[in-house]
C-alpha atoms as a PDB file:
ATOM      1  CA  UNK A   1      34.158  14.200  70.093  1.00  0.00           C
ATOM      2  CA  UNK A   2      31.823  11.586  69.070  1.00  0.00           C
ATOM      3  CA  UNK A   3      27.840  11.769  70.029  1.00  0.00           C
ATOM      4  CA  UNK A   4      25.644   9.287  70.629  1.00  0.00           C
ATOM      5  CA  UNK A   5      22.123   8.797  68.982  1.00  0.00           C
ATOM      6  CA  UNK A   6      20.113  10.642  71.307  1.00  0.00           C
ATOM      7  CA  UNK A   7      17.065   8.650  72.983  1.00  0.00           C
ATOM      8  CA  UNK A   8      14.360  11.036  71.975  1.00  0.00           C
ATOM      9  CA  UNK A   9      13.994  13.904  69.711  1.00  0.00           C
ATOM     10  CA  UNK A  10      12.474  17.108  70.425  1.00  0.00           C
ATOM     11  CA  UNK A  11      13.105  18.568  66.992  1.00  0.00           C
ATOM     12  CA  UNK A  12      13.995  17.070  63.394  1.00  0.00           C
ATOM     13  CA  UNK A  13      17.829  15.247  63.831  1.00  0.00           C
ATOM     14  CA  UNK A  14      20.199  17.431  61.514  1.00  0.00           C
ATOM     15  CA  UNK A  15      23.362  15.342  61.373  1.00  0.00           C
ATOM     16  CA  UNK A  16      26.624  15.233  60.289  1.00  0.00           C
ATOM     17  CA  UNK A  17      27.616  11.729  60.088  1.00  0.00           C
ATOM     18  CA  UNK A  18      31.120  12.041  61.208  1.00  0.00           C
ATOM     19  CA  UNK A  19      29.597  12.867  64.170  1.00  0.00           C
ATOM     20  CA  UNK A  20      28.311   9.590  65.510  1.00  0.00           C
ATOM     21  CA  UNK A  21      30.028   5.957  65.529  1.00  0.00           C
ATOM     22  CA  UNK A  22      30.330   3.573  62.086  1.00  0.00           C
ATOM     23  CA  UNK A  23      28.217   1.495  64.161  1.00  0.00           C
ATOM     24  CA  UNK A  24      25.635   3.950  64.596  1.00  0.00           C
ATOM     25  CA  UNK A  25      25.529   4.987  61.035  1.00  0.00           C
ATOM     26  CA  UNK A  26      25.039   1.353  59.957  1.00  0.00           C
ATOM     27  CA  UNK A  27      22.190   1.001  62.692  1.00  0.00           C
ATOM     28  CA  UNK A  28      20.525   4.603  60.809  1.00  0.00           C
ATOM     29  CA  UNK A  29      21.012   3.565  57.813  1.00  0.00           C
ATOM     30  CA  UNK A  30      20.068  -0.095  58.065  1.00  0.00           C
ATOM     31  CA  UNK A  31      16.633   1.353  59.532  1.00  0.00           C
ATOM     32  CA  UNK A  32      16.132   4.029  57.090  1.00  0.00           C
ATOM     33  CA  UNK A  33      17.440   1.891  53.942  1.00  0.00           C
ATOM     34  CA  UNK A  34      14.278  -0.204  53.568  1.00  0.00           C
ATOM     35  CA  UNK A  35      13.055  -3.291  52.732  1.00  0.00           C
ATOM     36  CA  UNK A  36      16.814  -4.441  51.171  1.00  0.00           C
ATOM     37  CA  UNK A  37      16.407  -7.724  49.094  1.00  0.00           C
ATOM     38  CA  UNK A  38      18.876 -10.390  50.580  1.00  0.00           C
ATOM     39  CA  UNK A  39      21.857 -11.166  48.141  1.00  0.00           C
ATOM     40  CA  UNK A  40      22.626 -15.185  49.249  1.00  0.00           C
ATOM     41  CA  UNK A  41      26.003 -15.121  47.865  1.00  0.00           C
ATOM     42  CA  UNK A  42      27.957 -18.664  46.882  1.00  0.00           C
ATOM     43  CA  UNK A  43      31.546 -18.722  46.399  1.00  0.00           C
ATOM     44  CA  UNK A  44      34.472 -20.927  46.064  1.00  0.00           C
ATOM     45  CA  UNK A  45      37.753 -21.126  47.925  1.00  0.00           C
ATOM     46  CA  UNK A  46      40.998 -21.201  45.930  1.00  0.00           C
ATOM     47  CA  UNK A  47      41.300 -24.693  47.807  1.00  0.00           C
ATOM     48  CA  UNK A  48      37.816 -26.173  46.660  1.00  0.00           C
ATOM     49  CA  UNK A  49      35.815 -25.220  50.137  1.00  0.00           C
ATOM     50  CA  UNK A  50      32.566 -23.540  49.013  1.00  0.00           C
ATOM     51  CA  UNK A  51      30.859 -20.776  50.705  1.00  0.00           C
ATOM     52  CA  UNK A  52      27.982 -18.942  51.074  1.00  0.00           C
ATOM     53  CA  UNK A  53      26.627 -16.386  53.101  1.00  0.00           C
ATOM     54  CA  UNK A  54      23.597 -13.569  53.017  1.00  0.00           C
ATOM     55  CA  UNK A  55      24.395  -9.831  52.302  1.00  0.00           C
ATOM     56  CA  UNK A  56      22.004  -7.054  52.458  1.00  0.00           C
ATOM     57  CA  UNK A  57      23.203  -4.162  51.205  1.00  0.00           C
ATOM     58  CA  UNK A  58      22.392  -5.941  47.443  1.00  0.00           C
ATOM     59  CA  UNK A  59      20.221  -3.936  44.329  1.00  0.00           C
ATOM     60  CA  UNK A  60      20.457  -4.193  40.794  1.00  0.00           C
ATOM     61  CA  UNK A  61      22.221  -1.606  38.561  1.00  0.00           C
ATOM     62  CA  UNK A  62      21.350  -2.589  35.002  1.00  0.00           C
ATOM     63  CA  UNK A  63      19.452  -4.290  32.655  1.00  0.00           C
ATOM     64  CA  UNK A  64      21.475  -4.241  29.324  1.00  0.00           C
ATOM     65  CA  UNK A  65      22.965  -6.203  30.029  1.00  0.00           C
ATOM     66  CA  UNK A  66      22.279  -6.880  33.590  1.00  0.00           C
ATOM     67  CA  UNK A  67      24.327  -6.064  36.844  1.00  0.00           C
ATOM     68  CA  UNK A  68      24.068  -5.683  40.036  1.00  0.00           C
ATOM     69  CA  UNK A  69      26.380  -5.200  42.996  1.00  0.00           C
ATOM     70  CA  UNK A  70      26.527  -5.587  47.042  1.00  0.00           C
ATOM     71  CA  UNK A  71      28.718  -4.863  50.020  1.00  0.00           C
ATOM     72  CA  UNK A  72      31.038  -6.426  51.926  1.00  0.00           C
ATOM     73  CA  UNK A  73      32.307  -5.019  54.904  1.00  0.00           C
ATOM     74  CA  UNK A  74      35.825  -6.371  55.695  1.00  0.00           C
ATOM     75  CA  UNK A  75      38.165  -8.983  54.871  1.00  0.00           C
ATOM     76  CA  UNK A  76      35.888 -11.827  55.017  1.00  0.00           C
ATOM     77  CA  UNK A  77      35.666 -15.394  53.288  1.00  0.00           C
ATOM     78  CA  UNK A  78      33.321 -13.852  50.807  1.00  0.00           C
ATOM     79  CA  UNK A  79      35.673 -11.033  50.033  1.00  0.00           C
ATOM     80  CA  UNK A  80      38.942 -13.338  49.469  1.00  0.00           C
ATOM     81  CA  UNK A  81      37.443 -15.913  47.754  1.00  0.00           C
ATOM     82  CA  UNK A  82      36.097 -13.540  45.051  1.00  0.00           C
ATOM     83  CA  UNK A  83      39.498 -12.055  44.957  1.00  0.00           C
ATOM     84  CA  UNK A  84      40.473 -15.337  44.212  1.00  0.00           C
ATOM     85  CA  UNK A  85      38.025 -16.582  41.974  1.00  0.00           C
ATOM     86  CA  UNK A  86      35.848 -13.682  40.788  1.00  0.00           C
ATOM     87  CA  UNK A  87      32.781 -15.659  40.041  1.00  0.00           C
ATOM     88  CA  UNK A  88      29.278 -16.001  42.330  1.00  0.00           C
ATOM     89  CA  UNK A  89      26.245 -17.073  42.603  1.00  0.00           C
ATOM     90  CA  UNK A  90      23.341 -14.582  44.180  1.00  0.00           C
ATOM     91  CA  UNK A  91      19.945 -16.859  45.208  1.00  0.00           C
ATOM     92  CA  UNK A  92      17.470 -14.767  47.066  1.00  0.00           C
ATOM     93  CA  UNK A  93      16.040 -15.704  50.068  1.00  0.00           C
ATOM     94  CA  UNK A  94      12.387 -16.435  50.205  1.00  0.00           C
ATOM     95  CA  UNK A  95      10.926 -17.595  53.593  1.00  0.00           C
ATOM     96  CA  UNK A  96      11.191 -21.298  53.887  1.00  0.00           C
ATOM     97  CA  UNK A  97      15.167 -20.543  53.395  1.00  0.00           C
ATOM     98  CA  UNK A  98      15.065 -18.134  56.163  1.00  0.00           C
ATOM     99  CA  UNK A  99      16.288 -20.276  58.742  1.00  0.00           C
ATOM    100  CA  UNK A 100      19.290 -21.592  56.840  1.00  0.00           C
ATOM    101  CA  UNK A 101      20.152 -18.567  55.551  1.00  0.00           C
ATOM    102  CA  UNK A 102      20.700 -16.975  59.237  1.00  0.00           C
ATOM    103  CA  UNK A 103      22.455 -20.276  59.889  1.00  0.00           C
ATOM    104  CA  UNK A 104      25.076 -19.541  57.223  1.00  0.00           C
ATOM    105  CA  UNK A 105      25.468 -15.921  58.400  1.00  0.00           C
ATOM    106  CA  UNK A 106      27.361 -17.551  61.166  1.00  0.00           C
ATOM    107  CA  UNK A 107      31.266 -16.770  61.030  1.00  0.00           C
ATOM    108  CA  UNK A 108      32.511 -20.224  60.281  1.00  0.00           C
ATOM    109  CA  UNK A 109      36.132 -21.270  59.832  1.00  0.00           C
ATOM    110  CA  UNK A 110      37.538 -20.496  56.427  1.00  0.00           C
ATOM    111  CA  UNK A 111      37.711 -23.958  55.963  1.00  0.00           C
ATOM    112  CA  UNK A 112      34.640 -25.086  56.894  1.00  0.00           C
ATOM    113  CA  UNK A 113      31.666 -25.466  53.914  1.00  0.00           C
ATOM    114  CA  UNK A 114      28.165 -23.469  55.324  1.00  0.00           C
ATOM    115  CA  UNK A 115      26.376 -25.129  52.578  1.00  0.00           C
ATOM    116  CA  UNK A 116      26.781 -28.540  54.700  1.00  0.00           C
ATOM    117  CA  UNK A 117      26.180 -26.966  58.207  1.00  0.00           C
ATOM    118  CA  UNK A 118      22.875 -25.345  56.870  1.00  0.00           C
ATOM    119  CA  UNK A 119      21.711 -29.094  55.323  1.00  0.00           C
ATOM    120  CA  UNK A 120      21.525 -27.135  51.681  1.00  0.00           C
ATOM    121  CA  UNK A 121      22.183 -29.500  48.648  1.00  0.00           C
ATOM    122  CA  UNK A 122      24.462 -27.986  45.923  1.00  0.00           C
ATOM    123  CA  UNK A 123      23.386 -28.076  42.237  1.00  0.00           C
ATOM    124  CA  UNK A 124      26.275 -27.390  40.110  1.00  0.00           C
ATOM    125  CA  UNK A 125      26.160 -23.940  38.058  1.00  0.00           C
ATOM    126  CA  UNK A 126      26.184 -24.071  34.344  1.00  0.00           C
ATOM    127  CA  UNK A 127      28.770 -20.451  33.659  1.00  0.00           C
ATOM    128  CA  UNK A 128      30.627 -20.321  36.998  1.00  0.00           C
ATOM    129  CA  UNK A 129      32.601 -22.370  39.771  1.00  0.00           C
ATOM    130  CA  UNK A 130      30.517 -21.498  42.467  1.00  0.00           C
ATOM    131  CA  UNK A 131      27.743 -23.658  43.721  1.00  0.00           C
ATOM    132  CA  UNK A 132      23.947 -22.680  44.145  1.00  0.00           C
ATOM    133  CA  UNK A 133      21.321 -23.816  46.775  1.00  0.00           C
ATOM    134  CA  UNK A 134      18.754 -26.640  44.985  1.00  0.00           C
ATOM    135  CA  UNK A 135      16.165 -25.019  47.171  1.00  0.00           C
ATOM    136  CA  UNK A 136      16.468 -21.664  46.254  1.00  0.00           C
ATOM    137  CA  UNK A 137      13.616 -20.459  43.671  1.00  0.00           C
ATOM    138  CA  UNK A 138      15.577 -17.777  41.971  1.00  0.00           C
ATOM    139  CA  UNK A 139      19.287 -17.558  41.607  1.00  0.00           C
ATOM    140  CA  UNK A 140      22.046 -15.743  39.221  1.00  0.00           C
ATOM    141  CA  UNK A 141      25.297 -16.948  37.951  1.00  0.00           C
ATOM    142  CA  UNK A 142      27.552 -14.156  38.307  1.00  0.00           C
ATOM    143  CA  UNK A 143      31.208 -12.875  37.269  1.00  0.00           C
ATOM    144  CA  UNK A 144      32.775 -10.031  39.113  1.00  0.00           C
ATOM    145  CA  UNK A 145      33.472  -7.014  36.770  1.00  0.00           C
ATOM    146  CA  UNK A 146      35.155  -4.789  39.822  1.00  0.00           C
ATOM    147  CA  UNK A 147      35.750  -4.237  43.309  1.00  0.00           C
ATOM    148  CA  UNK A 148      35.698  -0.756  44.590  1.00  0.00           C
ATOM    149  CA  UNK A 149      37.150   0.007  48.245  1.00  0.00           C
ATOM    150  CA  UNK A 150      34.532   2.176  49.901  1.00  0.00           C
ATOM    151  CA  UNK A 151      34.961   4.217  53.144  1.00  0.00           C
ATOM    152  CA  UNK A 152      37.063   2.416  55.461  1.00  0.00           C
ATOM    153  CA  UNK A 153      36.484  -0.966  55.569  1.00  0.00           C
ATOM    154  CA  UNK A 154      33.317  -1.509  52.492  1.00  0.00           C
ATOM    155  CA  UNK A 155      34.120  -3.271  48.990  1.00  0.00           C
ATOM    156  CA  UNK A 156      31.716  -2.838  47.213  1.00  0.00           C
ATOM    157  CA  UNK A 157      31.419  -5.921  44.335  1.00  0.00           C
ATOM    158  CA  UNK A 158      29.723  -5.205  40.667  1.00  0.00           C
ATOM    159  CA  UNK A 159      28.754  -7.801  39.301  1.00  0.00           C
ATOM    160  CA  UNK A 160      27.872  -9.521  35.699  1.00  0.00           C
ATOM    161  CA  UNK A 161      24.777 -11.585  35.969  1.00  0.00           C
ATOM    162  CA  UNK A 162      25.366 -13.813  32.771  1.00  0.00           C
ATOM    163  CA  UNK A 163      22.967 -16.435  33.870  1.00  0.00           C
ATOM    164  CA  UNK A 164      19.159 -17.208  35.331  1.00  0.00           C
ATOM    165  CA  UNK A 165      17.490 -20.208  37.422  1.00  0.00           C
ATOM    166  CA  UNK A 166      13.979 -19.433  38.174  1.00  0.00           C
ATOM    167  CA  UNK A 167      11.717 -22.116  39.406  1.00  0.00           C
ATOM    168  CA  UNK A 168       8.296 -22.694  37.363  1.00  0.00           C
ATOM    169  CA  UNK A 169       7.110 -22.563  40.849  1.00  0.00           C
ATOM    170  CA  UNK A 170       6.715 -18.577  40.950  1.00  0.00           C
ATOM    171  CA  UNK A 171       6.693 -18.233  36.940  1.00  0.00           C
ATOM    172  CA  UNK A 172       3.002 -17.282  35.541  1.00  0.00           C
ATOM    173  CA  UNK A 173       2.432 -15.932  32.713  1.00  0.00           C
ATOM    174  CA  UNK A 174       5.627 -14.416  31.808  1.00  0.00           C
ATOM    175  CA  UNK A 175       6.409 -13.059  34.866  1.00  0.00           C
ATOM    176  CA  UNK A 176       7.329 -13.415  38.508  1.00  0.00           C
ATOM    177  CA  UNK A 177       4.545 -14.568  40.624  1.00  0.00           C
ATOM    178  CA  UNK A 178       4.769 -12.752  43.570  1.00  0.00           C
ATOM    179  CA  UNK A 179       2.424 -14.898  45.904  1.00  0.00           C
ATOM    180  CA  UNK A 180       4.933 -17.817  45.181  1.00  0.00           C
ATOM    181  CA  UNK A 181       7.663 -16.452  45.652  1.00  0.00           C
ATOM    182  CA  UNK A 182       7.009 -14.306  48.726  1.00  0.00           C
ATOM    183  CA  UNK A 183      10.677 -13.396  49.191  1.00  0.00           C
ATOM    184  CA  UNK A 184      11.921 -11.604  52.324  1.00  0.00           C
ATOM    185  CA  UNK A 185      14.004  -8.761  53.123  1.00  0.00           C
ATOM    186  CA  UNK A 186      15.925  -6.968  55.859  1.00  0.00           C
ATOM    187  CA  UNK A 187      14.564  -4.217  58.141  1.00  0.00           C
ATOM    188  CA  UNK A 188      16.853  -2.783  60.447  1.00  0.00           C
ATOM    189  CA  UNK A 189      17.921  -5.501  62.328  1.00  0.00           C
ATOM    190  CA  UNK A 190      14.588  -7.341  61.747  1.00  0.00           C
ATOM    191  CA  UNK A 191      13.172  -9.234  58.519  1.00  0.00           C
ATOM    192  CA  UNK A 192      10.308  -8.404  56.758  1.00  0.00           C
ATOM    193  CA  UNK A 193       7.945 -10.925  54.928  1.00  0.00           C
ATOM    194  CA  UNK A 194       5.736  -9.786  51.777  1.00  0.00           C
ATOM    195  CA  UNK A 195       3.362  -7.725  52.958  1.00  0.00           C
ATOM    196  CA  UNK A 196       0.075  -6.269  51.215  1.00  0.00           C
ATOM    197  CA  UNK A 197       1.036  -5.062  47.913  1.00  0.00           C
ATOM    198  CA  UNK A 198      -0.868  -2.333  45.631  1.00  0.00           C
ATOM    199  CA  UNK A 199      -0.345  -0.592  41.690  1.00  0.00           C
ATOM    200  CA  UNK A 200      -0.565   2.672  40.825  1.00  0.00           C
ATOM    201  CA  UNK A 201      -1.148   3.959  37.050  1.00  0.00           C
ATOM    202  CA  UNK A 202       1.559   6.442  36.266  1.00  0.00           C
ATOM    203  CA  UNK A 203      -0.254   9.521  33.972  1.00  0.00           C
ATOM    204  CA  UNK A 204       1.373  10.620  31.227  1.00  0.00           C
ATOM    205  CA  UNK A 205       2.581  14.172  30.821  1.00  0.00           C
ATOM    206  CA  UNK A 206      -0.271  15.128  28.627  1.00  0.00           C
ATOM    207  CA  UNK A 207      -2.869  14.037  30.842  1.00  0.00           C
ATOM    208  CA  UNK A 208      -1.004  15.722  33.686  1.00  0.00           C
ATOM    209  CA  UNK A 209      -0.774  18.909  31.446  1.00  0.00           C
ATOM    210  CA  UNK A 210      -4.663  18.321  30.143  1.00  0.00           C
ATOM    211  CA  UNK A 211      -5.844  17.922  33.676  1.00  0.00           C
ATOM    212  CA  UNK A 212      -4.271  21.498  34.223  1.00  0.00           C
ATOM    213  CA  UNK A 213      -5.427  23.331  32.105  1.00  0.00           C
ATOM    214  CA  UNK A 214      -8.835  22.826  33.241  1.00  0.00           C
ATOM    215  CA  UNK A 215      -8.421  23.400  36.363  1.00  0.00           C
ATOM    216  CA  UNK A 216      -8.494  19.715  37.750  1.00  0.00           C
ATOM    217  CA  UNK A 217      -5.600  18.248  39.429  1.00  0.00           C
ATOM    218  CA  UNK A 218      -4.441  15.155  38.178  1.00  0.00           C
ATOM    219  CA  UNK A 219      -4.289  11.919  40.401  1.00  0.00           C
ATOM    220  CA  UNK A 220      -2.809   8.458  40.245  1.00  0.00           C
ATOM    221  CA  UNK A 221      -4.681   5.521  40.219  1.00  0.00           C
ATOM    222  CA  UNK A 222      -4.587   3.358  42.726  1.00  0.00           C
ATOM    223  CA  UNK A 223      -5.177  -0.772  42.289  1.00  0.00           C
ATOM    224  CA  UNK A 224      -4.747  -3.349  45.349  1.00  0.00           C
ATOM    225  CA  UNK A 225      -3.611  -6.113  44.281  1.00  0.00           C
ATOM    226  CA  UNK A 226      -4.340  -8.667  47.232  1.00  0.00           C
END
């Protein structure tokens, strides 16, 4: 018989997860699997009708070369059109998009085009099909190397990134300015804005062992960097 999430706990929860509802899972794991970036995911129609729509369970996977992947769960316009034409584009979602983006998580019509109901102008891509969001201030140009059917109803989509757009707005000095480009992400059901942000020094294994041998534990180094 299936349980329900109990509404307080007297000791730690010890759970089999066949035990409660998918729903339930995806609320516990949706809280617990935190901050997740926001893959913004344009794709084309085989009849020309472009789409896009936010996805959350998004990471990277590699850097050489680069891929990353993200979930679908079920058959949705996302999921046929890449079946179709296995090509993307993944912006991410910083927080003047916010708004549109939970506009375009609306279930539209297959045929309808959430780039025009969420006022977003199109740039064209310059390696695949798909459209991308002039607005957005990073995006990648994708191709899909697989789809793996996960669990029940999950496909979970690798992808190729074979090409960048990053604004000069959150580019300094080499590197991604985080105060500019103040992205958001999902918690639980909730968003999450950037928050304050610190660095820690990772010690090398001979100062670790060093440090031991005298007696002193060794500690990390800790920077703020607001």
């Amino acid at each position: 018989m299936t349980e329900t999430p109990p509404e307080h706990l007297s000791e730690p929860l010890s759970l089999d997860p066949s035990c409660w509802s998918p729903q339930d899972i995806y609320y516990l794991n949706a809280a617990l699997i935190v901050p997740r970036p926001i893959a913004w995911v344009s794709t084309l129609s085989s009849d020309g009708v472009s789409n896009i729509s936010p996805h959350s369970y998004f990471n990277g996977i590699s850097d050489d070369p680069p891929y990353v992947m993200f979930s679908i769960e079920g058959e949705t316009d996302t999921y046929a059109n890449l079946r179709d034409i296995p090509e993307c584009t993944i912006s991410f979602v910083t927080e003047d998009l916010a708004s549109a983006m939970e506009l375009s998580a609306v279930k539209f019509p297959s045929d309808e085009d959430e780039f025009e109901w969420a006022d977003l102008e199109k740039l064209e891509s310059e390696c695949v099909r798909p459209a991308r969001p002039k607005s957005a201030k990073a995006c990648l140009e994708c191709l899909v190397d697989r789809i793996i059917d996960v669990g029940n109803v999950n496909h979970m989509i690798i992808l190729k990134v074979v090409h960048y757009h990053v604004s000069p707005e959150i580019w300094d000095k080499g590197r991604i300015n985080m105060e500019t480009y103040r992205p958001i992400g999902r918690l639980g059901g909730q968003y999450t804005k950037m928050g304050s942000r610190f660095k820690q020094r990772r010690p090398t294994w001979i100062e670790i062992r060093n440090a031991n041998s005298t007696g002193v534990k060794q500690s990390v180094e800790v920077t703020s960097c607001d």
